[in-house]
Every structure is written in C-alpha cells, then in structure tokens.
Protein backbone atom coordinates (compact mmCIF):
# COMPACT_ATOMS: atom_id res chain seq x y z
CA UNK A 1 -25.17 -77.65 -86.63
CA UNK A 2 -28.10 -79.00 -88.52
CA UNK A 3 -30.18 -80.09 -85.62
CA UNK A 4 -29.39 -76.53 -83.74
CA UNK A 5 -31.39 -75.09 -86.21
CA UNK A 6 -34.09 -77.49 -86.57
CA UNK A 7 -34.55 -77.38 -83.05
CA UNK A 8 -34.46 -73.34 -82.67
CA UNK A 9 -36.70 -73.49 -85.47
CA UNK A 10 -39.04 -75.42 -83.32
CA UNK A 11 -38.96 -73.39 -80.51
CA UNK A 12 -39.46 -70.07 -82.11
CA UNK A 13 -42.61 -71.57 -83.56
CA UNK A 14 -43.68 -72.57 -79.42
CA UNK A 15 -42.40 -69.02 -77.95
CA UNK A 16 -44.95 -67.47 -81.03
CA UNK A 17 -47.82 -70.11 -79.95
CA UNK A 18 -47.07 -68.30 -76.86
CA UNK A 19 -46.87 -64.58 -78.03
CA UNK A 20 -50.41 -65.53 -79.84
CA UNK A 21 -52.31 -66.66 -77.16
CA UNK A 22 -51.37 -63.86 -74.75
CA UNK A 23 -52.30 -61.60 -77.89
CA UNK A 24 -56.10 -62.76 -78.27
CA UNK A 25 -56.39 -62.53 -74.18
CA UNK A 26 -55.21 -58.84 -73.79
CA UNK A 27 -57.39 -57.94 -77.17
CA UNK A 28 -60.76 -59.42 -74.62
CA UNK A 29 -59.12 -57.02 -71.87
CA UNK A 30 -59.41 -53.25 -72.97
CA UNK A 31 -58.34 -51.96 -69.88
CA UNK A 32 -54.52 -53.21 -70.66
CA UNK A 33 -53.46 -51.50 -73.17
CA UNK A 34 -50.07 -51.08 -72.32
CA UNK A 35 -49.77 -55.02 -71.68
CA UNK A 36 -51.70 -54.95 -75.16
CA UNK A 37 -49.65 -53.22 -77.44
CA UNK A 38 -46.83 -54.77 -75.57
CA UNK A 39 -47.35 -58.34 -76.43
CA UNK A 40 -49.02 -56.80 -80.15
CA UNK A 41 -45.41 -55.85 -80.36
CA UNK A 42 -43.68 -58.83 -79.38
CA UNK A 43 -46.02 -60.98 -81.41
CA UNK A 44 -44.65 -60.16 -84.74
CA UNK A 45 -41.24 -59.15 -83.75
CA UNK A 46 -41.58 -62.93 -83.20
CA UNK A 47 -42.84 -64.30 -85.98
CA UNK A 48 -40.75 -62.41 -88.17
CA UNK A 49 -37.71 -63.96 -86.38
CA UNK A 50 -39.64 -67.15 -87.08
CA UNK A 51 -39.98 -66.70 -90.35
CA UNK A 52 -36.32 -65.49 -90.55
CA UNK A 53 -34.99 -68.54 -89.19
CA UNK A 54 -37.08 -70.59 -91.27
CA UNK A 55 -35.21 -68.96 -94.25
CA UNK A 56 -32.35 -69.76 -92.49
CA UNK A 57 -32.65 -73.09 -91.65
CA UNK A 58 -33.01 -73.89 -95.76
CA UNK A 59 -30.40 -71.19 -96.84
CA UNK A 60 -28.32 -73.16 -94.54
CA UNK A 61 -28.94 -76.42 -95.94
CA UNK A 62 -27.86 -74.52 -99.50
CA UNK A 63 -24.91 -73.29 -97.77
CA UNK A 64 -24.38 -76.41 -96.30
CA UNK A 65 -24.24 -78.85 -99.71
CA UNK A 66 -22.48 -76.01 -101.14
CA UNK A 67 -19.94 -76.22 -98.71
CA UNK A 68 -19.27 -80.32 -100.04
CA UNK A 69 -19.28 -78.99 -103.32
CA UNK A 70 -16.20 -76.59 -102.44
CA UNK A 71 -14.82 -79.17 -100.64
CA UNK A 72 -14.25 -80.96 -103.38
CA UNK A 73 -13.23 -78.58 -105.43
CA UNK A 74 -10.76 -78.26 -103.00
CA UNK A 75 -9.37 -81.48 -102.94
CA UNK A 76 -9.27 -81.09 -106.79
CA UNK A 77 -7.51 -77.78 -106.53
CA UNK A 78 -4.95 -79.95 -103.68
CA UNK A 79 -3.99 -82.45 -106.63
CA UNK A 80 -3.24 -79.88 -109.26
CA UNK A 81 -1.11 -77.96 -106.66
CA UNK A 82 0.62 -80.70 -106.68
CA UNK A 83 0.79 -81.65 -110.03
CA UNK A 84 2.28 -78.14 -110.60
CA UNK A 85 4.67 -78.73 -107.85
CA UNK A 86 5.87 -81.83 -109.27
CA UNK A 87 5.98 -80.53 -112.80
CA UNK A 88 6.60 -76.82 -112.70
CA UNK A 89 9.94 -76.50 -110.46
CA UNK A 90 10.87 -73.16 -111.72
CA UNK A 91 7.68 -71.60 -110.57
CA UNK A 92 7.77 -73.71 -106.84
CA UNK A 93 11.59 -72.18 -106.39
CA UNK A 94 10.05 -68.32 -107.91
CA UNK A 95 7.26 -68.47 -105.47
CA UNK A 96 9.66 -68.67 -102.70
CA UNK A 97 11.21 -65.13 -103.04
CA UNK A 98 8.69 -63.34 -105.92
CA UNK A 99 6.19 -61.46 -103.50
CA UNK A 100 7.90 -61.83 -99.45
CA UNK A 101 7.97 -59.20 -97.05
CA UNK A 102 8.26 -61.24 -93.90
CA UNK A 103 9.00 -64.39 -92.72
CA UNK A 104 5.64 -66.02 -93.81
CA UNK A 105 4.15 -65.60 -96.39
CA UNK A 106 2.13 -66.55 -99.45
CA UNK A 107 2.15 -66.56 -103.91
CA UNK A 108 0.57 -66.69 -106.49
CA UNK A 109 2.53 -67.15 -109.71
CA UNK A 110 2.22 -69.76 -112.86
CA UNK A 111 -1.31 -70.49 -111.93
CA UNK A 112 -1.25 -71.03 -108.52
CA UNK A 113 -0.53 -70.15 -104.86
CA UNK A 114 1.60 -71.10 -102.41
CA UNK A 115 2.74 -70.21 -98.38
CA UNK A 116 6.31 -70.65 -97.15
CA UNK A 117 7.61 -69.98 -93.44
CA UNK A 118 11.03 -69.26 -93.56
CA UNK A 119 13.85 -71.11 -90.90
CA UNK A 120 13.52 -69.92 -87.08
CA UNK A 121 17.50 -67.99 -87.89
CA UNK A 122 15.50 -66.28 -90.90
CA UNK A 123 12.41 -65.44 -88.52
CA UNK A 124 14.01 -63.27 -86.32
CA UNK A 125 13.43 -60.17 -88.31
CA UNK A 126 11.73 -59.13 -91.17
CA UNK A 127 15.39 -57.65 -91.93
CA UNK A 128 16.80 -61.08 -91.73
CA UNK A 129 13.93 -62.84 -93.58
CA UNK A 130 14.38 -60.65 -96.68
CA UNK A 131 17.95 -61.05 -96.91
CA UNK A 132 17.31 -64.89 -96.28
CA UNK A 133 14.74 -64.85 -99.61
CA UNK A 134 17.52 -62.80 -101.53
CA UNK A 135 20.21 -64.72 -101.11
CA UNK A 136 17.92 -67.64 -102.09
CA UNK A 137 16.97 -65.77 -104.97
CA UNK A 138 20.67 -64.93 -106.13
CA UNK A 139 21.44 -68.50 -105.69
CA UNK A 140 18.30 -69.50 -108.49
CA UNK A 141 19.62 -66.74 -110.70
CA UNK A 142 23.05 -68.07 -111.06
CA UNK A 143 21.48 -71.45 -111.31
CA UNK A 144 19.56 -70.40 -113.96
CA UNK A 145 22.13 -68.47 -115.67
CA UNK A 146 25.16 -71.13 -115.32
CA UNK A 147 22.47 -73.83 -116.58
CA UNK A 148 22.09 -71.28 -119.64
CA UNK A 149 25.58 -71.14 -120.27
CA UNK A 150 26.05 -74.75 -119.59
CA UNK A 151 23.44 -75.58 -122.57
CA UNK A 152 24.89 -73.27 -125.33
CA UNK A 153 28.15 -74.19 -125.11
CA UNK A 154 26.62 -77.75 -124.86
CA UNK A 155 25.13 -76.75 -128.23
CA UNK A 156 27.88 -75.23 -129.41
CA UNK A 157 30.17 -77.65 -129.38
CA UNK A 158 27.70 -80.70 -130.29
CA UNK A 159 27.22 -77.98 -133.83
CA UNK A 160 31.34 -78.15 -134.11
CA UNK A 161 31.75 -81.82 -134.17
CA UNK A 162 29.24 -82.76 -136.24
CA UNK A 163 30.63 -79.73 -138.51
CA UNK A 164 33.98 -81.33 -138.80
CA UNK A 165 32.49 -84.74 -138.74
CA UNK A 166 30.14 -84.04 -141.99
CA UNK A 167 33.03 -82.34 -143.57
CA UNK A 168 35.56 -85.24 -142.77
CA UNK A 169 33.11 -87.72 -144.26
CA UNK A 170 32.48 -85.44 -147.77
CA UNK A 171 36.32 -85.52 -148.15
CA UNK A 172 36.51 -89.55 -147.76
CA UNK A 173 33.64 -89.84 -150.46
CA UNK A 174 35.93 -87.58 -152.98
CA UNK A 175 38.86 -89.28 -152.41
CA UNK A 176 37.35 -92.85 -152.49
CA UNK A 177 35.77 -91.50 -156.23
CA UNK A 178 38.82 -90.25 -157.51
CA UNK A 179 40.74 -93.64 -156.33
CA UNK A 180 37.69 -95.52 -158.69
CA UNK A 181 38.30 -93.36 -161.37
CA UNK A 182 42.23 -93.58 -161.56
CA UNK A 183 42.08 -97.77 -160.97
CA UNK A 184 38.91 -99.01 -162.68
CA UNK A 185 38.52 -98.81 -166.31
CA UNK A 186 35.69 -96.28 -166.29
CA UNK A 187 35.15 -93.35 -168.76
CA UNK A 188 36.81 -90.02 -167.41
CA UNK A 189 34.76 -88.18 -165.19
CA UNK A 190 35.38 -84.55 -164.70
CA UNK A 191 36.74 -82.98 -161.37
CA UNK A 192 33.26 -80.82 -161.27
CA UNK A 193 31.23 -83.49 -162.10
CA UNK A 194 32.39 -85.24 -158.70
CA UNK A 195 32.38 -81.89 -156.87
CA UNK A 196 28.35 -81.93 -157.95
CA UNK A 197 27.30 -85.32 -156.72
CA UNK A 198 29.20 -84.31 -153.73
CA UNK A 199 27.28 -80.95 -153.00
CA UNK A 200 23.66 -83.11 -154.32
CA UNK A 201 24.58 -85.64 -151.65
CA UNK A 202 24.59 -83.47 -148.43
C-alpha cells in the first residue's frame, strides 16, 4: 500500500512535467487556442491532484501508524474481553439472550460486547432462534433463582445451629457455676449475680 502511493505520487509529478511543457509551447502558439486553454485546463486540474495526493500520501502514513496504535488497543481490548469472560459469568450467560432477534447476533452489557451464532436446529428461523434464546434464558432464571433459594436456606439454617449451639453452651456454663457453688466452700453467690456474668459473657 505504501509504495502504491509513493509511486502514484511520482508519476503525477511526471504526467504535470508533462502538462507544463505542453503549456509554455501552446502559450508561443496563439493560433491554438482551443489546444491552449485545453492543456491551461488540464495543467492545474493536475497539479491539484498532485498536490492532493501528496496530502494523501502523508495523511496516509498518519492513518497508517494510527492504524498500529488501534491495533493494539485492540489486542488490549481482546485480553480484557477475556478477563471479563473468565470473571464475569453472569454477564457472558446475559449476553446470550439480553438483545437477540435472530440467529446471530451481538451485546453489549457489563462493559463489553459480545457475538453469538446460535446451533444450525436454532438457525432455521428467526421463530426458532428466539424461542432457542428463551428457553436458554428461562433455564438462567431458575438457575439463578434456585441458587437464591439454595443460599438462604443455606443461611438460614447455618443462623439456627449456631443459635441452639450458643444457647446450649450458656446453659453448660450455668450449670457448671451452680455445681462450684453447691460443692466448693465459696461465699454464696446470688442466682442473678450468675445470670449477669452470663449475659456480660456473650
């Protein structure tokens, strides 16, 4: 690509050598006016395509180092794709039913984008393709949802033994301080006084 345009470059600046030459003959020659104007014409038309492509030739050398600079911005962009891929499964699995019409398609959701093609059974229709992407996307909901459930009543009953375990453990401390104060020969300590250090303790 780069030695296209150096070369056109080149021969634009010939073909106006050429224009310029013919120019200063037909100005000597009155009598050709036609021929004159003709080539007067053709002169600049020339060298503004000269010129033109000599703007070119440098914009396209801008173009062309900006085109390595998105190029590696794309590779960049290619490893955080990918990091969110890795990372960021909810938002892989939404992309694959949040914004689909047809069979292929692409998203953009959690900060970035993504294209699917659905199976060859699912490509048949559009029909078929949407009700492919639904029933993927009632199978994620009920994922989702059962994995909800599954966590509170996780939760839930994790709170209930450790409940019953703390309250277990209080009732062994009052018992094993009422046993010390019936068998050793320590001062009376009052009932309250026991249910106190108790309540200071948890």
């Amino acid at each position: 690509m780069y030695y296209f345009y150096y070369y056109f470059y080149y021969y634009y600046k010939y073909y106006c050598h050429y224009y310029q030459s013919h120019f200063h003959y037909h100005y000597n020659q009155s009598h050709y006016h036609y021929r004159y104007y003709h080539h007067y014409y053709n002169y600049y038309y020339c060298y503004y395509y000269y010129y033109y492509y000599y703007y070119y030739y440098y914009y396209y050398y801008y173009y062309y180092y900006y085109y390595y600079y998105y190029y590696y911005y794309y590779y960049y962009y290619y490893y955080f794709y990918y990091y969110y891929y890795y990372y960021n499964y909810y938002c892989y699995y939404w992309c694959y039913f949040c914004c689909c019409n047809y069979c292929c398609y692409c998203c953009c959701c959690c900060y970035f984008c993504c294209c699917y093609c659905c199976t060859a059974a699912a490509a048949a229709t559009p029909a078929a393709a949407t009700a492919a992407i639904a029933t993927a996307a009632a199978a994620i909901a009920s994922t989702a949802d059962t994995t909800t459930i599954t966590t509170t009543t996780t939760t839930a009953t994790v709170g209930s033994a450790a409940t019953s375990t703390t309250l277990l453990l209080l009732l062994l401390l009052l018992l094993i301080l009422l046993l010390l104060q019936l068998l050793l020969p320590l001062p009376p300590v009052p009932l309250q006084l026991l249910v106190a250090v108790v309540v200071v303790v948890v």
